[in-house]
N, C-alpha and C. Protein backbone atom coordinates (compact mmCIF):
# COMPACT_ATOMS: atom_id res chain seq x y z
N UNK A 1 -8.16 9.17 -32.28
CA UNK A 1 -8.22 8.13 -31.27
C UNK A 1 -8.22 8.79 -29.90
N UNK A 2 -9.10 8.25 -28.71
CA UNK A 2 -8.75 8.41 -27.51
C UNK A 2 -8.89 7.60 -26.73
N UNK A 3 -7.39 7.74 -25.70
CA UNK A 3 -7.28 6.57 -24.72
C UNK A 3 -7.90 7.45 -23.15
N UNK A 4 -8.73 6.19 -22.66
CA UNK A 4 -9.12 5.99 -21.09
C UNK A 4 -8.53 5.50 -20.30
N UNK A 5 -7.78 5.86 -19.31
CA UNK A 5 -7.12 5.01 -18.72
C UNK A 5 -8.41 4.94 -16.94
N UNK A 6 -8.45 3.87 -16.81
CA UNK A 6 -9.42 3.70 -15.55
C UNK A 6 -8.65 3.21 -14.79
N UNK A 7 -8.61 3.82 -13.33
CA UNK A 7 -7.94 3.05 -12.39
C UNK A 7 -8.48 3.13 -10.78
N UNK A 8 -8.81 1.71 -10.13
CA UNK A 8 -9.66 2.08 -9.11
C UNK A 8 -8.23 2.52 -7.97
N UNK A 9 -9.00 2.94 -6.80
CA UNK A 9 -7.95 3.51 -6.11
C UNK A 9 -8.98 3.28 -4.39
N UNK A 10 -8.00 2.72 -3.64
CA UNK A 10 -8.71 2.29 -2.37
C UNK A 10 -7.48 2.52 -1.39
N UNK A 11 -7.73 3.65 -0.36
CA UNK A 11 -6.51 3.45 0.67
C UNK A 11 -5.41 4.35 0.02
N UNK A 12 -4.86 4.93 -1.15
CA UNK A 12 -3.44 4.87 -1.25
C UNK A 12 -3.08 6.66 -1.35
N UNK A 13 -3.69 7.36 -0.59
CA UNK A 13 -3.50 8.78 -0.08
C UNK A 13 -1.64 9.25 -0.20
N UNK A 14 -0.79 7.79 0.14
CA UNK A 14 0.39 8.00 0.00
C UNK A 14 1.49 8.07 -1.17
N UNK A 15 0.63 7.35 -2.11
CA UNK A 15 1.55 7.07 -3.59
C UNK A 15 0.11 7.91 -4.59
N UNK A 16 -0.65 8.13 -4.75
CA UNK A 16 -0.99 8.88 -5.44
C UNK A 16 -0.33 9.83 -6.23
N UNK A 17 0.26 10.90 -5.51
CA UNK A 17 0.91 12.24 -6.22
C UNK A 17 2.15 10.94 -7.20
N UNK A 18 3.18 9.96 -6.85
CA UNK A 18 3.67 9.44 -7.41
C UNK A 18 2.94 8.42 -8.94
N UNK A 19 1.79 8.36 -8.51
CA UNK A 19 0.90 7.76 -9.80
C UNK A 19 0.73 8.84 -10.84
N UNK A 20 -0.15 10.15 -10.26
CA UNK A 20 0.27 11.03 -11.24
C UNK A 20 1.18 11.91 -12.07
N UNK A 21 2.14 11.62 -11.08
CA UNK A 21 3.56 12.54 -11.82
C UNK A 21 4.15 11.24 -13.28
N UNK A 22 3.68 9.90 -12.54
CA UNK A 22 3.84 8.70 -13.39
C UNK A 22 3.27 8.86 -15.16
N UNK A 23 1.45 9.36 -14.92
CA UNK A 23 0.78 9.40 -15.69
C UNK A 23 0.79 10.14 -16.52
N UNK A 24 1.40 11.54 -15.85
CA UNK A 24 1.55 12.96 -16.88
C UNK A 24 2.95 12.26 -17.62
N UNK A 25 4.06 11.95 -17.21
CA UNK A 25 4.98 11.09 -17.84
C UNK A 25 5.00 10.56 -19.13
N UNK A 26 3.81 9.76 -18.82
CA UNK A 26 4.06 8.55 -19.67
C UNK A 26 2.66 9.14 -21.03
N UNK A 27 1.55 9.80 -20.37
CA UNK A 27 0.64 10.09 -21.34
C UNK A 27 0.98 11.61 -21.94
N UNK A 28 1.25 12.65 -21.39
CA UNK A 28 1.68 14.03 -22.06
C UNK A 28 2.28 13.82 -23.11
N UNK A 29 3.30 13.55 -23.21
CA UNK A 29 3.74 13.08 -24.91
C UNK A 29 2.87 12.48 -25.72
N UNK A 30 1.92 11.85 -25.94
CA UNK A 30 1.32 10.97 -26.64
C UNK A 30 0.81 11.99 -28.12
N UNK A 31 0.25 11.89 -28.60
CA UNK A 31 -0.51 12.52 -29.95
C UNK A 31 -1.89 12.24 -29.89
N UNK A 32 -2.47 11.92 -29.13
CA UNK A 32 -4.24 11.59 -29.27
C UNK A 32 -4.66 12.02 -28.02
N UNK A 33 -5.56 12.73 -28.00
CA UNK A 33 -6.56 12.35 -26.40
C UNK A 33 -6.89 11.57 -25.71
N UNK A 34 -6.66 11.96 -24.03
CA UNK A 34 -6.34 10.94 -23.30
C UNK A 34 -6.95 11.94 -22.19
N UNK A 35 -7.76 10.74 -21.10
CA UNK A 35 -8.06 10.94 -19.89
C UNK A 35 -8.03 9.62 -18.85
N UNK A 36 -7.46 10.01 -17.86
CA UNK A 36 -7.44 9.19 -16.68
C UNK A 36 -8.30 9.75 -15.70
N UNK A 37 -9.19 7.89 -15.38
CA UNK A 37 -10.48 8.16 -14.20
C UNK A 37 -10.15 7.64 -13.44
N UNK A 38 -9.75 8.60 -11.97
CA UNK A 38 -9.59 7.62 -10.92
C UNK A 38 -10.73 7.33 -9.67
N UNK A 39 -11.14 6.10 -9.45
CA UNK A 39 -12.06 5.60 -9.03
C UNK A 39 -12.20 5.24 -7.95
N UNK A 40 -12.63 6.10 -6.65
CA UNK A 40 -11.97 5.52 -5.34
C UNK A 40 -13.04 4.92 -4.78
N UNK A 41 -12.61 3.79 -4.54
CA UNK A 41 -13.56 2.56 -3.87
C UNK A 41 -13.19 2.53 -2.68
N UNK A 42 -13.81 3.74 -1.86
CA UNK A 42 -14.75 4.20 -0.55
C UNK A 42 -13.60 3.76 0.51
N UNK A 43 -12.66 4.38 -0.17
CA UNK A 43 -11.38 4.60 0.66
C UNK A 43 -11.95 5.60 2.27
N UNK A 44 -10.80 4.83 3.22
CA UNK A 44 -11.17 5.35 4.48
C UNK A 44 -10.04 6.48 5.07
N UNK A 45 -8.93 6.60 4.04
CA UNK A 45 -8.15 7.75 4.16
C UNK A 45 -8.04 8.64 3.37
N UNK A 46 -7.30 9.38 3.06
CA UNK A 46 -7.66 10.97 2.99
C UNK A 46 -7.39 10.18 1.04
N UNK A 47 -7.21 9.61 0.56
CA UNK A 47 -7.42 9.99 -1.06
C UNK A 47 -8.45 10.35 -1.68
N UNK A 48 -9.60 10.58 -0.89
CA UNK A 48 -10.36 11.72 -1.62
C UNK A 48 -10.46 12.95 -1.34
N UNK A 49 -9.41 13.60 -0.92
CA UNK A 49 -9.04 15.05 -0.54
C UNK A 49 -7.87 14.84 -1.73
N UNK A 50 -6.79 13.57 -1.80
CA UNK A 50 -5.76 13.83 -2.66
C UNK A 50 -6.47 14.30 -4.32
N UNK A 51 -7.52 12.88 -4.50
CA UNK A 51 -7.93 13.04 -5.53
C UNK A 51 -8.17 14.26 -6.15
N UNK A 52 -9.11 15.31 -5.46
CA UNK A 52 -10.00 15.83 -5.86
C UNK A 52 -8.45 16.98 -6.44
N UNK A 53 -6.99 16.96 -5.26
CA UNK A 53 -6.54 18.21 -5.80
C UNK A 53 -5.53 17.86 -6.75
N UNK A 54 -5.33 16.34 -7.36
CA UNK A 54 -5.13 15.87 -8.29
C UNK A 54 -5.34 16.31 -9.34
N UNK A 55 -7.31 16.35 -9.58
CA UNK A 55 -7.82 16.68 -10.78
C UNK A 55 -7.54 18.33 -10.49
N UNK A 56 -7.83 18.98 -9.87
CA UNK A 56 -7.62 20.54 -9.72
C UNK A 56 -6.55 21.09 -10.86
N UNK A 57 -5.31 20.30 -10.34
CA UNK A 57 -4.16 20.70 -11.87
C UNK A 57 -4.54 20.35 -12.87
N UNK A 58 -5.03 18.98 -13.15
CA UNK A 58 -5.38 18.52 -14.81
C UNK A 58 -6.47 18.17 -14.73
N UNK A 59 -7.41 19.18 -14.78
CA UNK A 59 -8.74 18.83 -14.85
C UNK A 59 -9.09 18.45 -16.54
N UNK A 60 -8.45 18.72 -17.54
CA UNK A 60 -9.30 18.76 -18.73
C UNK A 60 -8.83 16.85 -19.06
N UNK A 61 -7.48 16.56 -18.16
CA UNK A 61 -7.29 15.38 -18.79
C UNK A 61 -7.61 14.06 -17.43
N UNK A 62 -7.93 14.77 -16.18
CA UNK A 62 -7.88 14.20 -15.38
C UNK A 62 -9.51 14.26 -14.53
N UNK A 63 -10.47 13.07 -14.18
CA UNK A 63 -11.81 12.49 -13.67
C UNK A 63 -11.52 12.13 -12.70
N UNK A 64 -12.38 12.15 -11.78
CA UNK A 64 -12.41 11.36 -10.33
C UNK A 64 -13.85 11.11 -10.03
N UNK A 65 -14.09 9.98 -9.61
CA UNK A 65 -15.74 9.55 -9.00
C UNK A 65 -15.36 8.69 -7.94
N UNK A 66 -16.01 9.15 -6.94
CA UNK A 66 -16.03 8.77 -5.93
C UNK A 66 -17.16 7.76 -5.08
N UNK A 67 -16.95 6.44 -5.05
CA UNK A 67 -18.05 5.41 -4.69
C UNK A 67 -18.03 5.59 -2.84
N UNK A 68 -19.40 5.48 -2.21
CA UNK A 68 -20.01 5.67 -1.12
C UNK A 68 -19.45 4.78 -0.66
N UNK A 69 -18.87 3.78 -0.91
CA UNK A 69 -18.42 2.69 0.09
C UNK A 69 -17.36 1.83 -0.91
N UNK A 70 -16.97 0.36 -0.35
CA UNK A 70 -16.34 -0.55 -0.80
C UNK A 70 -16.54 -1.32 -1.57
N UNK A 71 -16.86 -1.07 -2.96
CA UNK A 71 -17.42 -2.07 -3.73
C UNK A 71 -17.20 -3.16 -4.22
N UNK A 72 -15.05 -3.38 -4.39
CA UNK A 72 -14.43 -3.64 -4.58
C UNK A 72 -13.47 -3.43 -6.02
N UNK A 73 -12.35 -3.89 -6.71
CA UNK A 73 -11.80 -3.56 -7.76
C UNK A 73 -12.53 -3.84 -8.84
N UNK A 74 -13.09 -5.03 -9.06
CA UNK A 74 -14.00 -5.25 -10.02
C UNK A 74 -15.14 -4.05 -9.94
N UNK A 75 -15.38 -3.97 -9.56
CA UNK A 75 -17.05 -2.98 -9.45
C UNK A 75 -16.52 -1.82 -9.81
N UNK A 76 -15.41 -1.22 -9.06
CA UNK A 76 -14.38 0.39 -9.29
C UNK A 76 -14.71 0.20 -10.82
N UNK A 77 -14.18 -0.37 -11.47
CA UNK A 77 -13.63 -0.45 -12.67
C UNK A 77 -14.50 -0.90 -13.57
């Protein structure tokens, strides 16, 4: 089995590192493969500098795509 976890991300440069310390948490223990995509919907502060050094540590379990603008949560996702 493998779980996806998708999550759009707009603006939040400040709780990020707290989402992922969340995610390694709660998914590292698990027994199946697992990746989290985080999806930044054309955020105007720095979370796509966070993102990118997000995935840098967990790249094999951790995605980032980055949308040109505001698409909104529905569309992120």
């Amino acid at each position: 089995m493998k779980l996806s976890v998708v999550i759009p991300v707009y603006n939040e440069h400040e709780t990020l590192p707290l989402l992922y310390q969340a995610l390694m948490d709660a998914l590292s223990p698990m027994k199946c493969d697992w990746e989290v995509v985080l999806v930044d919907d054309g955020s105007r502060d720095e979370s796509q500098i966070v993102l990118e050094s997000l995935v840098e540590k967990t790249p094999v379990h951790f995605k980032v795509i980055i949308l040109r603008r505001n698409f909104g949560q529905t569309a992120a996702i």
